[in-house]
N, C-alpha and C. Protein backbone atom coordinates (compact mmCIF):
# COMPACT_ATOMS: atom_id res chain seq x y z
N UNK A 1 -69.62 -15.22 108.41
CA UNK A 1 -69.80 -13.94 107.75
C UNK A 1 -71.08 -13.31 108.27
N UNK A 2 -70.70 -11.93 108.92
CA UNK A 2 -72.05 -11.18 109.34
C UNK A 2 -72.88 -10.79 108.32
N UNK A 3 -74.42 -10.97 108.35
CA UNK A 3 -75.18 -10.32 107.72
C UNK A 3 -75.25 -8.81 107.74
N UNK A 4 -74.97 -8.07 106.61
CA UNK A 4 -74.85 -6.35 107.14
C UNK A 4 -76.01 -5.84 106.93
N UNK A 5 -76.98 -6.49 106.47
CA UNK A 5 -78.29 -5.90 106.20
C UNK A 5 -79.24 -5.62 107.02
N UNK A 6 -78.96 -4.19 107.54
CA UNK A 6 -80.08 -3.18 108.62
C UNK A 6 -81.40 -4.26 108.87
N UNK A 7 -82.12 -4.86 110.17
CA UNK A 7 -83.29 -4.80 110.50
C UNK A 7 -83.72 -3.79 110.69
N UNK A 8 -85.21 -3.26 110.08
CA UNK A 8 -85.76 -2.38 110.77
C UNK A 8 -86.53 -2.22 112.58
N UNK A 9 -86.42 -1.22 113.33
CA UNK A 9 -86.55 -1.04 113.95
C UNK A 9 -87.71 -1.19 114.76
N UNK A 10 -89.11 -1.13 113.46
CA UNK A 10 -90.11 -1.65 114.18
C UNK A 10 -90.41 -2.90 114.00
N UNK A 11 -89.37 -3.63 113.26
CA UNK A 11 -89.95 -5.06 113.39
C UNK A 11 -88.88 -5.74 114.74
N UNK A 12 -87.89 -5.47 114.91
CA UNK A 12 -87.07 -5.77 116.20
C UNK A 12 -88.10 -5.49 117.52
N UNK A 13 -88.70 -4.27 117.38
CA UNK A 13 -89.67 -4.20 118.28
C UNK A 13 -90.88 -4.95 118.66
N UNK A 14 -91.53 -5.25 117.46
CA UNK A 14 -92.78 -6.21 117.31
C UNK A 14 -92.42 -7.57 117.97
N UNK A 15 -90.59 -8.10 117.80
CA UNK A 15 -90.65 -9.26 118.00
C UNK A 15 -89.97 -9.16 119.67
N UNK A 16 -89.61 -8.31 119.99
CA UNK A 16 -89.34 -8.39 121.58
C UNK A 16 -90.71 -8.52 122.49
N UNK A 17 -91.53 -7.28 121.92
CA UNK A 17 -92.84 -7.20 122.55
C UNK A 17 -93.49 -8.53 122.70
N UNK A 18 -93.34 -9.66 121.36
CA UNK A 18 -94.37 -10.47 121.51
C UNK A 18 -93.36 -11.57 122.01
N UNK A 19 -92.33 -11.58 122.67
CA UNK A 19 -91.71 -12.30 123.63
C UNK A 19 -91.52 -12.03 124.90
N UNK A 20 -91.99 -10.25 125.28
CA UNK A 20 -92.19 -10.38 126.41
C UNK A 20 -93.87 -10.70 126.85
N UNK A 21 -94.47 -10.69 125.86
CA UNK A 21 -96.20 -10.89 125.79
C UNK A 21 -96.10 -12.33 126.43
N UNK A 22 -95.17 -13.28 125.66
CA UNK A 22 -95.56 -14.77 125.85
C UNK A 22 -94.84 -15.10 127.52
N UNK A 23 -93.72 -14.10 127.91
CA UNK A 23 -92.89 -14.89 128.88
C UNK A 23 -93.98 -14.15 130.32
N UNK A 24 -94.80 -13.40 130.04
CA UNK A 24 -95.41 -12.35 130.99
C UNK A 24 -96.82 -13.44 131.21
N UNK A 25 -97.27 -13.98 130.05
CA UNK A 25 -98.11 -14.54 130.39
C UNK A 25 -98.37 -16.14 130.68
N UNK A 26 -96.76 -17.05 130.88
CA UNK A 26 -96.25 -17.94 131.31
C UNK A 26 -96.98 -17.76 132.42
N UNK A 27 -96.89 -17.84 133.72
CA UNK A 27 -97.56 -17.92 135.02
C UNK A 27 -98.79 -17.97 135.20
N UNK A 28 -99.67 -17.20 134.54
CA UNK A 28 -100.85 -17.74 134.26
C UNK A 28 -101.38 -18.84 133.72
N UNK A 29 -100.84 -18.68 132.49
CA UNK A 29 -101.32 -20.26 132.15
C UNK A 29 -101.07 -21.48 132.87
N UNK A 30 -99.85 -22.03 133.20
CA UNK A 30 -99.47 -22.39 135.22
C UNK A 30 -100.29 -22.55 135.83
N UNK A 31 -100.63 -21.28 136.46
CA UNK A 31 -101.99 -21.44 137.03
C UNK A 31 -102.90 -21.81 136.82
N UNK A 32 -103.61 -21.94 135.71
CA UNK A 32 -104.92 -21.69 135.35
C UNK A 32 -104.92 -23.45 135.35
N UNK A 33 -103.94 -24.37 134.29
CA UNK A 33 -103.68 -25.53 134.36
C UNK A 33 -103.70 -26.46 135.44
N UNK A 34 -102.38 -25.50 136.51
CA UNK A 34 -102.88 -26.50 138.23
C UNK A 34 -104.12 -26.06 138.19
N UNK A 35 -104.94 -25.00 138.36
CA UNK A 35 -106.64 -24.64 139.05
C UNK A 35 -107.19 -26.05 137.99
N UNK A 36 -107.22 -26.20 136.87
CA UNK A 36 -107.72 -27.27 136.40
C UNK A 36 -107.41 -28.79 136.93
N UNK A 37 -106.04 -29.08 136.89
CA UNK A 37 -105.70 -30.67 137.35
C UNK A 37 -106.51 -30.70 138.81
N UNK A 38 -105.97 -29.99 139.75
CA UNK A 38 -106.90 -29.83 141.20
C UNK A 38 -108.30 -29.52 141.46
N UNK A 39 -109.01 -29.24 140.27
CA UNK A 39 -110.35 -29.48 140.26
C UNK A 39 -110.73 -30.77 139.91
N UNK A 40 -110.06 -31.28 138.82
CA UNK A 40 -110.45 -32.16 138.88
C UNK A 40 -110.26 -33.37 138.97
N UNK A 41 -109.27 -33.77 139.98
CA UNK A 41 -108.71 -34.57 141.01
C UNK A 41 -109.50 -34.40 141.99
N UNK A 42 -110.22 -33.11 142.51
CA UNK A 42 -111.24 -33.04 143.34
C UNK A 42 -112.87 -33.77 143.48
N UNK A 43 -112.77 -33.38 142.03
CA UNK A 43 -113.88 -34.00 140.95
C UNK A 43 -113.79 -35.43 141.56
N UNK A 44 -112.70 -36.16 140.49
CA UNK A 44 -112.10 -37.56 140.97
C UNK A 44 -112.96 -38.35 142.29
N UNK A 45 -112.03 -37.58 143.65
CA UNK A 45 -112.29 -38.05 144.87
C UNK A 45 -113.81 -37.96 145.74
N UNK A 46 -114.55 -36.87 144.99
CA UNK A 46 -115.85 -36.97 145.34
C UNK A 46 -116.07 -38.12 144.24
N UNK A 47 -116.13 -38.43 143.11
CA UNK A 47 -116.78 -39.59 142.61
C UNK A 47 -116.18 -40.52 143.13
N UNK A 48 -115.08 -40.95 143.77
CA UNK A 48 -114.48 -42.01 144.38
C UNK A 48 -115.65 -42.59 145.59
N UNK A 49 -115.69 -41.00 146.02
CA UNK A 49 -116.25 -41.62 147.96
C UNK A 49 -117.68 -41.84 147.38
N UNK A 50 -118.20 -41.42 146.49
CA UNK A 50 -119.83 -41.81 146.47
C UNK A 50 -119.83 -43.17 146.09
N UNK A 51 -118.65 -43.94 144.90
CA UNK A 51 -119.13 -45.11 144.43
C UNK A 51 -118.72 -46.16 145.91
N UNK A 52 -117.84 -45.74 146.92
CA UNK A 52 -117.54 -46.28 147.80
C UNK A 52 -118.95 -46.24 148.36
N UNK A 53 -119.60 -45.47 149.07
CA UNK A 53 -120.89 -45.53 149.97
C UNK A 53 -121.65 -46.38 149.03
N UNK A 54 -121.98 -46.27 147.72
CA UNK A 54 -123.15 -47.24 147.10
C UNK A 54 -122.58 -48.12 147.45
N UNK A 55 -121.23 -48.56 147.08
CA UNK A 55 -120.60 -49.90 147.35
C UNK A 55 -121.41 -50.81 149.18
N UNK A 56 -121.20 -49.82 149.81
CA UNK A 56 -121.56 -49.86 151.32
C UNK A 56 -122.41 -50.33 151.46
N UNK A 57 -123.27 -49.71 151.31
CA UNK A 57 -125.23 -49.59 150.94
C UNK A 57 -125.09 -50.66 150.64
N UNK A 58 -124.80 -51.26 149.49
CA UNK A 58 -125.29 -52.39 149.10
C UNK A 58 -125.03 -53.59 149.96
N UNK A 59 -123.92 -53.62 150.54
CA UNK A 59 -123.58 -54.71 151.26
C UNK A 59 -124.34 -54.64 152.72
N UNK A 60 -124.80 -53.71 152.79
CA UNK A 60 -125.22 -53.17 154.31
C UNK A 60 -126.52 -53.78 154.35
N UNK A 61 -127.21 -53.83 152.80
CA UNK A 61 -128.73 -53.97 152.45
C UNK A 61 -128.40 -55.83 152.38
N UNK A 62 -127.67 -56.10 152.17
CA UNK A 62 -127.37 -57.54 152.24
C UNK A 62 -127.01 -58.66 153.26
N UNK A 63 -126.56 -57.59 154.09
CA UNK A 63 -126.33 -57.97 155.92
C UNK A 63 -127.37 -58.16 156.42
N UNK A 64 -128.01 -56.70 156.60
CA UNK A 64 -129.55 -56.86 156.76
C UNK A 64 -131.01 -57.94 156.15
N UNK A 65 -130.46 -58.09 155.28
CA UNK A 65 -131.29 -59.13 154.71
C UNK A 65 -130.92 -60.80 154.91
N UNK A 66 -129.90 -60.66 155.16
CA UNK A 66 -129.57 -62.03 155.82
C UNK A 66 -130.08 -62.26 156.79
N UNK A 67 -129.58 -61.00 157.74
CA UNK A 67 -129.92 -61.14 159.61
C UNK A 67 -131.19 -61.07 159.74
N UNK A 68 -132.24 -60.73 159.04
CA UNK A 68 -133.93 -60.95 158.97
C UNK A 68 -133.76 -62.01 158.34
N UNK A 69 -133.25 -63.01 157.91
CA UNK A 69 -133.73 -64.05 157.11
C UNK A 69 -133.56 -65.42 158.51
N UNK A 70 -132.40 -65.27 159.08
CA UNK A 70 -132.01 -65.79 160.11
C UNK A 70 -133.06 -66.17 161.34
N UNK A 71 -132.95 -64.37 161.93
CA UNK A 71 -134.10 -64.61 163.08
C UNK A 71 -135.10 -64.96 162.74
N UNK A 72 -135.94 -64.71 160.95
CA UNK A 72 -137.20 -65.31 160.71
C UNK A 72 -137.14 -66.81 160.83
N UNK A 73 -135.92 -67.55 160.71
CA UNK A 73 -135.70 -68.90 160.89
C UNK A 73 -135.27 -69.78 161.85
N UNK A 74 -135.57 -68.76 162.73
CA UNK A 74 -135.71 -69.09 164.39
C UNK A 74 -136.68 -69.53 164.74
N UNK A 75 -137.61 -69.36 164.47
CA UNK A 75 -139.07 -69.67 165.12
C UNK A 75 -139.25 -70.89 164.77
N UNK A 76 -139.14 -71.27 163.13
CA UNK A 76 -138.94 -72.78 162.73
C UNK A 76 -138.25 -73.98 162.90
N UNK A 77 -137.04 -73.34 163.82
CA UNK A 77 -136.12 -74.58 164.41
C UNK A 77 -137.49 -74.74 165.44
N UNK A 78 -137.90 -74.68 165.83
CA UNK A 78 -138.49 -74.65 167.67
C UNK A 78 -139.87 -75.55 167.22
């Protein structure tokens, strides 16, 4: 059974408008969301490569400190 009772005209209007408001501004928000995940996935991979180089450093500072510990213990075999 149809409802016969008239909507008014400016409320049919109010509610198209604010469905083309929301479907108009779909793509942006899209956007704005990837510009966020890809920042900061960017974010991410610079903190990745720096904890990698400390990682480095450290072992590098530990090589080095061996290989001076070594040749200093050259002289004492002799």
């Amino acid at each position: 059974m149809a409802d016969t009772t008239p909507v008014n005209s400016q409320i049919t209007d109010a509610v198209t408008q604010t469905n083309v408001k929301v479907v108009a501004e779909a793509p942006a928000q899209a956007i704005a969301a990837l510009y966020q995940v890809a920042s900061h996935s960017a974010g991410l991979s610079l903190q990745n490569a720096v904890h990698s180089q400390q990682a480095l450093n450290q072992v590098s500072t530990a090589v080095v400190s061996k290989a001076v510990q070594q040749i200093m213990a050259i002289g004492d075999k002799s």
